[in-house]
PDB file of N, CA and C in Angstrom:
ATOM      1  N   UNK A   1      34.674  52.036 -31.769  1.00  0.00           N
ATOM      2  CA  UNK A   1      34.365  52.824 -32.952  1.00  0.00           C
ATOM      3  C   UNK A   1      35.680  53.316 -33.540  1.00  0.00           C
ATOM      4  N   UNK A   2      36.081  53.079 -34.696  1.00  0.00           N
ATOM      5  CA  UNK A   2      37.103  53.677 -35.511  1.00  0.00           C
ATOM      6  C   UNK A   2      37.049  54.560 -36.141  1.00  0.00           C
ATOM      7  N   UNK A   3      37.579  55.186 -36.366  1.00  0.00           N
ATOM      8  CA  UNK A   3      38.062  56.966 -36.960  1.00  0.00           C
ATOM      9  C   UNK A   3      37.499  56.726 -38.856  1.00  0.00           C
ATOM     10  N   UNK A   4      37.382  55.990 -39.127  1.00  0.00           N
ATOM     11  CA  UNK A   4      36.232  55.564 -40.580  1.00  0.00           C
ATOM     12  C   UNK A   4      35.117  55.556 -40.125  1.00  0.00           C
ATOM     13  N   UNK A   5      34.657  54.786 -39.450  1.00  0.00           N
ATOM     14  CA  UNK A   5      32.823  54.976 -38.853  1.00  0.00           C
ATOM     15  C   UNK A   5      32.571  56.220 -38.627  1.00  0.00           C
ATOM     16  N   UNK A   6      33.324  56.707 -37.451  1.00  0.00           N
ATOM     17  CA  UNK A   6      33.160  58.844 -37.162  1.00  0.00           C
ATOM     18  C   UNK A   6      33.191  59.510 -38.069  1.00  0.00           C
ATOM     19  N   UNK A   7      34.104  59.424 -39.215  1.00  0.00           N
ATOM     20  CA  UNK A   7      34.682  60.630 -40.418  1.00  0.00           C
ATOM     21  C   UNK A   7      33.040  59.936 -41.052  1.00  0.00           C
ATOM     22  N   UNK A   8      32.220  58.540 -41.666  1.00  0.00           N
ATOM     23  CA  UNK A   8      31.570  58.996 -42.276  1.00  0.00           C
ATOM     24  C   UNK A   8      30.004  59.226 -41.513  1.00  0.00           C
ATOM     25  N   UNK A   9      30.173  58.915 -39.943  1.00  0.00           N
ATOM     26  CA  UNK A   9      28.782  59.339 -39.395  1.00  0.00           C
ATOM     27  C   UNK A   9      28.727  60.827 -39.621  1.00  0.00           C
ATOM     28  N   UNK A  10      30.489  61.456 -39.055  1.00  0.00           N
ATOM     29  CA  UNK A  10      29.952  63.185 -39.199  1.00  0.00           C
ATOM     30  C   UNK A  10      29.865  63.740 -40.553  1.00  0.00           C
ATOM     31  N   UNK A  11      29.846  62.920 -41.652  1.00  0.00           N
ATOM     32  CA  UNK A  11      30.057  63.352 -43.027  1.00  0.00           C
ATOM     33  C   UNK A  11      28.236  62.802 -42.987  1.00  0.00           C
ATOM     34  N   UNK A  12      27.762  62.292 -43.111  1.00  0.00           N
ATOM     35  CA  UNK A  12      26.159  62.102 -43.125  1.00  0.00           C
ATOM     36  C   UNK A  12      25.538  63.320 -42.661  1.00  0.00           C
ATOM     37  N   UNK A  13      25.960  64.385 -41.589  1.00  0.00           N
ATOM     38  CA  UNK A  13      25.239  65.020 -41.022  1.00  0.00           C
ATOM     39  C   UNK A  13      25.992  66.720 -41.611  1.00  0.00           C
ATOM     40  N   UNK A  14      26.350  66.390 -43.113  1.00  0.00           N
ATOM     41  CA  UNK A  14      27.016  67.738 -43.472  1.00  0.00           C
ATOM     42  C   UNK A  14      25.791  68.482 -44.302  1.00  0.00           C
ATOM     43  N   UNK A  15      25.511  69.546 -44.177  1.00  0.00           N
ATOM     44  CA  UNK A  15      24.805  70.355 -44.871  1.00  0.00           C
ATOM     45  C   UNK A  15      25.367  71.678 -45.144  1.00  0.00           C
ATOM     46  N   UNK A  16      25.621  71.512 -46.503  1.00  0.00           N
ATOM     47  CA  UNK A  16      26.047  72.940 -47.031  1.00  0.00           C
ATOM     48  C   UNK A  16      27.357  72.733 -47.001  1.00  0.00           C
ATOM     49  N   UNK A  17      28.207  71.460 -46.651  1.00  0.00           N
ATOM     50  CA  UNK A  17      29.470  71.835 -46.000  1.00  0.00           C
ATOM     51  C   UNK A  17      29.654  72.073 -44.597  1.00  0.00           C
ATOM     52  N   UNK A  18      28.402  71.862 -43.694  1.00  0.00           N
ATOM     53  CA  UNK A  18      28.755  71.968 -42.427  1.00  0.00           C
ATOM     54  C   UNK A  18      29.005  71.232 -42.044  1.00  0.00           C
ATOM     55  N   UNK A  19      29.844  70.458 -41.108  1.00  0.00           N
ATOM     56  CA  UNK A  19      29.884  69.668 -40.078  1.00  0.00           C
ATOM     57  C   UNK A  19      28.702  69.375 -38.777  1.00  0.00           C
ATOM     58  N   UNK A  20      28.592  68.524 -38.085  1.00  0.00           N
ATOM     59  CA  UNK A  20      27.949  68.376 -37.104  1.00  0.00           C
ATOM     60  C   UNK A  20      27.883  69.308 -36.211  1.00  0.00           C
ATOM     61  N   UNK A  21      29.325  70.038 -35.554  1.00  0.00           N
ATOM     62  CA  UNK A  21      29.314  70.599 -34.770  1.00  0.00           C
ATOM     63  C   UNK A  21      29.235  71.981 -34.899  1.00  0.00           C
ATOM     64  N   UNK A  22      29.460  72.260 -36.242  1.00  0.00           N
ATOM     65  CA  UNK A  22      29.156  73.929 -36.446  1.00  0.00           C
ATOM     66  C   UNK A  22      27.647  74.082 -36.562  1.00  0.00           C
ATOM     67  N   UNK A  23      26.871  73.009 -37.318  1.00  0.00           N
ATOM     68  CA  UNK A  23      25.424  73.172 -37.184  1.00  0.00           C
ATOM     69  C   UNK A  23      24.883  72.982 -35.399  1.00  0.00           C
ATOM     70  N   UNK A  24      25.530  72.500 -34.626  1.00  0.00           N
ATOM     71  CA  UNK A  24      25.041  72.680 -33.151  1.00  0.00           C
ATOM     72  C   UNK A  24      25.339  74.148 -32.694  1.00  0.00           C
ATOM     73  N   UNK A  25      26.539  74.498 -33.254  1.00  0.00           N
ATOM     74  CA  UNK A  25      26.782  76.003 -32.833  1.00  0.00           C
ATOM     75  C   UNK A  25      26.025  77.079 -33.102  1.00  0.00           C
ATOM     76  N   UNK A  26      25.796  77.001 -34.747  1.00  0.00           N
ATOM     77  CA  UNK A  26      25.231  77.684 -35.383  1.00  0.00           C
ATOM     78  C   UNK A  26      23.383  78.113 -34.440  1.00  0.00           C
ATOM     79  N   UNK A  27      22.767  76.398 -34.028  1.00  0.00           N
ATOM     80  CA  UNK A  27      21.572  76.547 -33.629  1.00  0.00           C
ATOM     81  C   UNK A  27      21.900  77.201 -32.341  1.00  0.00           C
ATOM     82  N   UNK A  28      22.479  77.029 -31.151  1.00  0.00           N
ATOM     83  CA  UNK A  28      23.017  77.788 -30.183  1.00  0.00           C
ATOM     84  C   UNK A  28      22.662  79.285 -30.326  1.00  0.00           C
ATOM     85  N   UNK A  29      23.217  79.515 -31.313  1.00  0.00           N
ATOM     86  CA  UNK A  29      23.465  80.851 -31.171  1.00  0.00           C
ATOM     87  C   UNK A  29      22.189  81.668 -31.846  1.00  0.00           C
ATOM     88  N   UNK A  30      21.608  81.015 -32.950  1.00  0.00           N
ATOM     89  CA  UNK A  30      19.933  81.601 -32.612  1.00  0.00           C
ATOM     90  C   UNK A  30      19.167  81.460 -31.987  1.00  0.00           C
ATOM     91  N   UNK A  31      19.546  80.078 -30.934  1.00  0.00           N
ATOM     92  CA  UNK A  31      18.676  80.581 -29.968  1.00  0.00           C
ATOM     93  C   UNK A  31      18.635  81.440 -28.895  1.00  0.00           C
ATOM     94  N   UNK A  32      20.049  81.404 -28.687  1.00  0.00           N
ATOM     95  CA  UNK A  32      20.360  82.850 -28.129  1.00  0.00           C
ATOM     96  C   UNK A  32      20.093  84.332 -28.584  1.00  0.00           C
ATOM     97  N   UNK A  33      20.109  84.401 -29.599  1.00  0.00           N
ATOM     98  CA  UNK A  33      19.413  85.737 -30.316  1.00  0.00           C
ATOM     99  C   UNK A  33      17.878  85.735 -30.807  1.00  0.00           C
ATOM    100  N   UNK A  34      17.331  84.848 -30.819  1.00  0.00           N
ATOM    101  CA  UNK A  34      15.919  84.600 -31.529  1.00  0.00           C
ATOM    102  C   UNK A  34      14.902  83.810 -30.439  1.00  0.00           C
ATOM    103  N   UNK A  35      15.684  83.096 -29.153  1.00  0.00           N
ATOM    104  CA  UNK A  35      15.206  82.473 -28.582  1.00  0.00           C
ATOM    105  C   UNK A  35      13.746  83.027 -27.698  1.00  0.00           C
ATOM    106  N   UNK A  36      13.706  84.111 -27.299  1.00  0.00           N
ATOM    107  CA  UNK A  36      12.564  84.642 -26.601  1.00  0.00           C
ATOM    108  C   UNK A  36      11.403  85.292 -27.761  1.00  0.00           C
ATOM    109  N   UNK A  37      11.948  84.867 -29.227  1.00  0.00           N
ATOM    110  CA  UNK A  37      10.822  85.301 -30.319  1.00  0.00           C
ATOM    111  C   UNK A  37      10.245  83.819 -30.606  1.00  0.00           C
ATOM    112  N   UNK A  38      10.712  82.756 -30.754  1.00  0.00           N
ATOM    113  CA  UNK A  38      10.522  81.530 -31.444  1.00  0.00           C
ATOM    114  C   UNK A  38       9.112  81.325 -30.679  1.00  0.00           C
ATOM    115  N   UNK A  39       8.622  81.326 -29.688  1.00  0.00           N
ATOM    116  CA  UNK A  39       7.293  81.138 -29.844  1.00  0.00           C
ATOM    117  C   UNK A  39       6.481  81.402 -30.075  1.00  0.00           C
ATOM    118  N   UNK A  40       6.473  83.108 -29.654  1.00  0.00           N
ATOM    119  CA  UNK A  40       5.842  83.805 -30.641  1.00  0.00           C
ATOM    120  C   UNK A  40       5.240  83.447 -32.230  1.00  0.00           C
ATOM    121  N   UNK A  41       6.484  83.097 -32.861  1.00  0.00           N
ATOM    122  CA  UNK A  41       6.671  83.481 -34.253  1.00  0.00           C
ATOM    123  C   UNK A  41       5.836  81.766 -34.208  1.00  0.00           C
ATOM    124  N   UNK A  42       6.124  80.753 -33.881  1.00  0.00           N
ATOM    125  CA  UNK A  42       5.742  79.503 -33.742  1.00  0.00           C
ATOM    126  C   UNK A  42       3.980  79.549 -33.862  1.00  0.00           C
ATOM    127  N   UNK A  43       3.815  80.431 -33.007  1.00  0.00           N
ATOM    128  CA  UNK A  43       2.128  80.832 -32.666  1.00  0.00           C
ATOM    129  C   UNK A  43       1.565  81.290 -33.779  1.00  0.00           C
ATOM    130  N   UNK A  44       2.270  82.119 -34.469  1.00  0.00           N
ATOM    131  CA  UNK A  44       1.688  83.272 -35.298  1.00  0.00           C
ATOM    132  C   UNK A  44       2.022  82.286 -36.746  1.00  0.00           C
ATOM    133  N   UNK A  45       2.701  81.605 -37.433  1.00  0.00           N
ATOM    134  CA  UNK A  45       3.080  80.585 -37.798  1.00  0.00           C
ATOM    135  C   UNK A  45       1.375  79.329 -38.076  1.00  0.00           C
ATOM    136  N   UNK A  46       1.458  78.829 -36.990  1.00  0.00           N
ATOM    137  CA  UNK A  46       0.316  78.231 -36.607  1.00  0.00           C
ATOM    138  C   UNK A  46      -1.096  78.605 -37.144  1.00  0.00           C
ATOM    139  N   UNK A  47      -1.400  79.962 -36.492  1.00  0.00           N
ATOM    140  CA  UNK A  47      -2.631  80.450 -36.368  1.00  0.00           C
ATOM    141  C   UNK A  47      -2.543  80.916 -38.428  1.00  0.00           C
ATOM    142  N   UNK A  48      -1.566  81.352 -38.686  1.00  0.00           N
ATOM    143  CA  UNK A  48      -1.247  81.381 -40.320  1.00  0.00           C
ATOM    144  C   UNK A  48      -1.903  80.526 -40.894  1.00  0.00           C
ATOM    145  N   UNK A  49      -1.273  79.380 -40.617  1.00  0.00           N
ATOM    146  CA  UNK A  49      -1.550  77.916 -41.643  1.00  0.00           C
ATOM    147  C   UNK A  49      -3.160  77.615 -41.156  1.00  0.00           C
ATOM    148  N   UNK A  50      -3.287  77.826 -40.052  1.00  0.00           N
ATOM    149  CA  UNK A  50      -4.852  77.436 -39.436  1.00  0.00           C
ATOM    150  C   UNK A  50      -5.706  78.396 -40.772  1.00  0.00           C
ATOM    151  N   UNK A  51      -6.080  79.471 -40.414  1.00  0.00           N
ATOM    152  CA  UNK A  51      -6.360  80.085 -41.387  1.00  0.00           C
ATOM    153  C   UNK A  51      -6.636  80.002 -42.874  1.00  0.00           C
ATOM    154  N   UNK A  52      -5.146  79.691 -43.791  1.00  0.00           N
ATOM    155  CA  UNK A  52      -5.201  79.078 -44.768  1.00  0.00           C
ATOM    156  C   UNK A  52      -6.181  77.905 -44.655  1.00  0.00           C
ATOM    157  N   UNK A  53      -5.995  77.139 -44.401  1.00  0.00           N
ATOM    158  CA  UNK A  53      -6.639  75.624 -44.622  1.00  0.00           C
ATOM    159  C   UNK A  53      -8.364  75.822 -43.850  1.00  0.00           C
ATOM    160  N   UNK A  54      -8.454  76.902 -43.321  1.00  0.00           N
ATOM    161  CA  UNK A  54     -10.067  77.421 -43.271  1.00  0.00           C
ATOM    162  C   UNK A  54     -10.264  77.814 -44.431  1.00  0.00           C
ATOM    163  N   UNK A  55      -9.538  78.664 -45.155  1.00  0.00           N
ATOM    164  CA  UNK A  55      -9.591  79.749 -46.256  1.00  0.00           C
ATOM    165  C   UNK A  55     -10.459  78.531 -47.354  1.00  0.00           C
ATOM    166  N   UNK A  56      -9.124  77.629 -47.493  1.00  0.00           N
ATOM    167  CA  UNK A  56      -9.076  76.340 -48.651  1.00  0.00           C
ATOM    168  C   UNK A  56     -10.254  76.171 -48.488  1.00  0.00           C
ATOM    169  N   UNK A  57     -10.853  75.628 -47.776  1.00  0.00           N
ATOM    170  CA  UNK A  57     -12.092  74.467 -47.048  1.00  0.00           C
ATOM    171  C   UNK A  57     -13.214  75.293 -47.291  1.00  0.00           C
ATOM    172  N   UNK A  58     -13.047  76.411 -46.844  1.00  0.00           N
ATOM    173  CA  UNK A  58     -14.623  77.295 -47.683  1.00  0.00           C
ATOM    174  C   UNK A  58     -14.392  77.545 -48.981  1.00  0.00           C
ATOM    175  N   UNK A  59     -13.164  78.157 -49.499  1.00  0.00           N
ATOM    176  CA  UNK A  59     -13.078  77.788 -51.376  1.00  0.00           C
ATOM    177  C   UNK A  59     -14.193  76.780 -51.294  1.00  0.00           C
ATOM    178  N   UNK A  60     -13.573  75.557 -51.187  1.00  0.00           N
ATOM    179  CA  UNK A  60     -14.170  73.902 -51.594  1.00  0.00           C
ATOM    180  C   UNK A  60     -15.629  74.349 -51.459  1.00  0.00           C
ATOM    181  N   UNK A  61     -15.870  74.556 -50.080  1.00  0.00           N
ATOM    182  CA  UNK A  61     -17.447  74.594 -50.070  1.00  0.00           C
ATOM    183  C   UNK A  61     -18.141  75.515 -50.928  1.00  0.00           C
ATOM    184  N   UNK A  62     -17.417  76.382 -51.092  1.00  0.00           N
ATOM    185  CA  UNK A  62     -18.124  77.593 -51.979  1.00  0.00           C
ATOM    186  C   UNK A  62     -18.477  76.655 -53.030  1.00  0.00           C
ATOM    187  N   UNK A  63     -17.309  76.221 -53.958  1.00  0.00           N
ATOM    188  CA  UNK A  63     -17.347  75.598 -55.095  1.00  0.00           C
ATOM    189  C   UNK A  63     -18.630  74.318 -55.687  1.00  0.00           C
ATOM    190  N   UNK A  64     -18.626  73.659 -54.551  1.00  0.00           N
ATOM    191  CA  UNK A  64     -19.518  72.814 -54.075  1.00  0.00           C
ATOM    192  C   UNK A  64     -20.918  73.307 -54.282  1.00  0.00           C
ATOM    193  N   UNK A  65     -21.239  74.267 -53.393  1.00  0.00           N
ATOM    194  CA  UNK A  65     -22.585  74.794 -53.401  1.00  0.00           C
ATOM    195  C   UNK A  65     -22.408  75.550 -54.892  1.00  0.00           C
ATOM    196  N   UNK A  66     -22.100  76.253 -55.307  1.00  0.00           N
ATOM    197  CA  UNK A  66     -22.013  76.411 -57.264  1.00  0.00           C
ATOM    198  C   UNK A  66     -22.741  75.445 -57.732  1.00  0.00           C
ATOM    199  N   UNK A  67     -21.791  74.156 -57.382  1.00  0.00           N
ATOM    200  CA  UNK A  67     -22.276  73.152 -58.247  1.00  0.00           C
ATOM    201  C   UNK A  67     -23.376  72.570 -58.232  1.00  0.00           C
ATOM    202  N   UNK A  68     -23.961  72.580 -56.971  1.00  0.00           N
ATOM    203  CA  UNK A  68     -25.064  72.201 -56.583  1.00  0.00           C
ATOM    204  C   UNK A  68     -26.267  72.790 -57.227  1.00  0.00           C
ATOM    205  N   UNK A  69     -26.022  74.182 -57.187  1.00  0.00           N
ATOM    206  CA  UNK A  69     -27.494  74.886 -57.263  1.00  0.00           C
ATOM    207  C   UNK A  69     -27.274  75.091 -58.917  1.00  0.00           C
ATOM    208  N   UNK A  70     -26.023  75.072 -59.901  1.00  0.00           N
ATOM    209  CA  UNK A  70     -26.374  75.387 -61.150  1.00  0.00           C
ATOM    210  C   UNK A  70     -27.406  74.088 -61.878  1.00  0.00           C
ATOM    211  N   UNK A  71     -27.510  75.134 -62.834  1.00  0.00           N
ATOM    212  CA  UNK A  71     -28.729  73.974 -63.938  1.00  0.00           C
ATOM    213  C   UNK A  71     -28.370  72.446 -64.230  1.00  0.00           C
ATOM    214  N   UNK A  72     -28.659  71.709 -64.059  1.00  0.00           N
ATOM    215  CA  UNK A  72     -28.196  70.077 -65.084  1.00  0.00           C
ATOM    216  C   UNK A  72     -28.470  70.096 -66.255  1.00  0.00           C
TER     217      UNK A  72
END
């Protein structure tokens, strides 16, 4: 592997201007500070979106039965 292949594999993986290895650092270190919340928050996250898309799905049905029972 030559020093052109590396400069543009770690240039593919820049975000924001980061490099590869500051974005490994960067995640490191929240998980060190955030790490004993992330599942938590993962759970609560979850059970969120679950919710919503119950929410949606009876909208629909509501809407549905409207349509059903109004006049033709």
């Amino acid at each position: 592997m030559n020093v052109s292949s590396l400069v543009e594999s770690v240039s593919t993986l820049a975000f924001f201007g980061l490099g590869g290895l500051e974005i490994v650092i960067a995640g490191g270190i929240v998980l060190l500070l955030f790490g004993n919340r992330l599942p938590g928050a993962a759970k609560s996250l979850g059970m969120s979106l679950s919710a919503f898309k119950k929410g949606i799905k009876e909208g629909e049905d509501d809407l549905d039965d409207r349509d059903e029972k109004a006049p033709s």
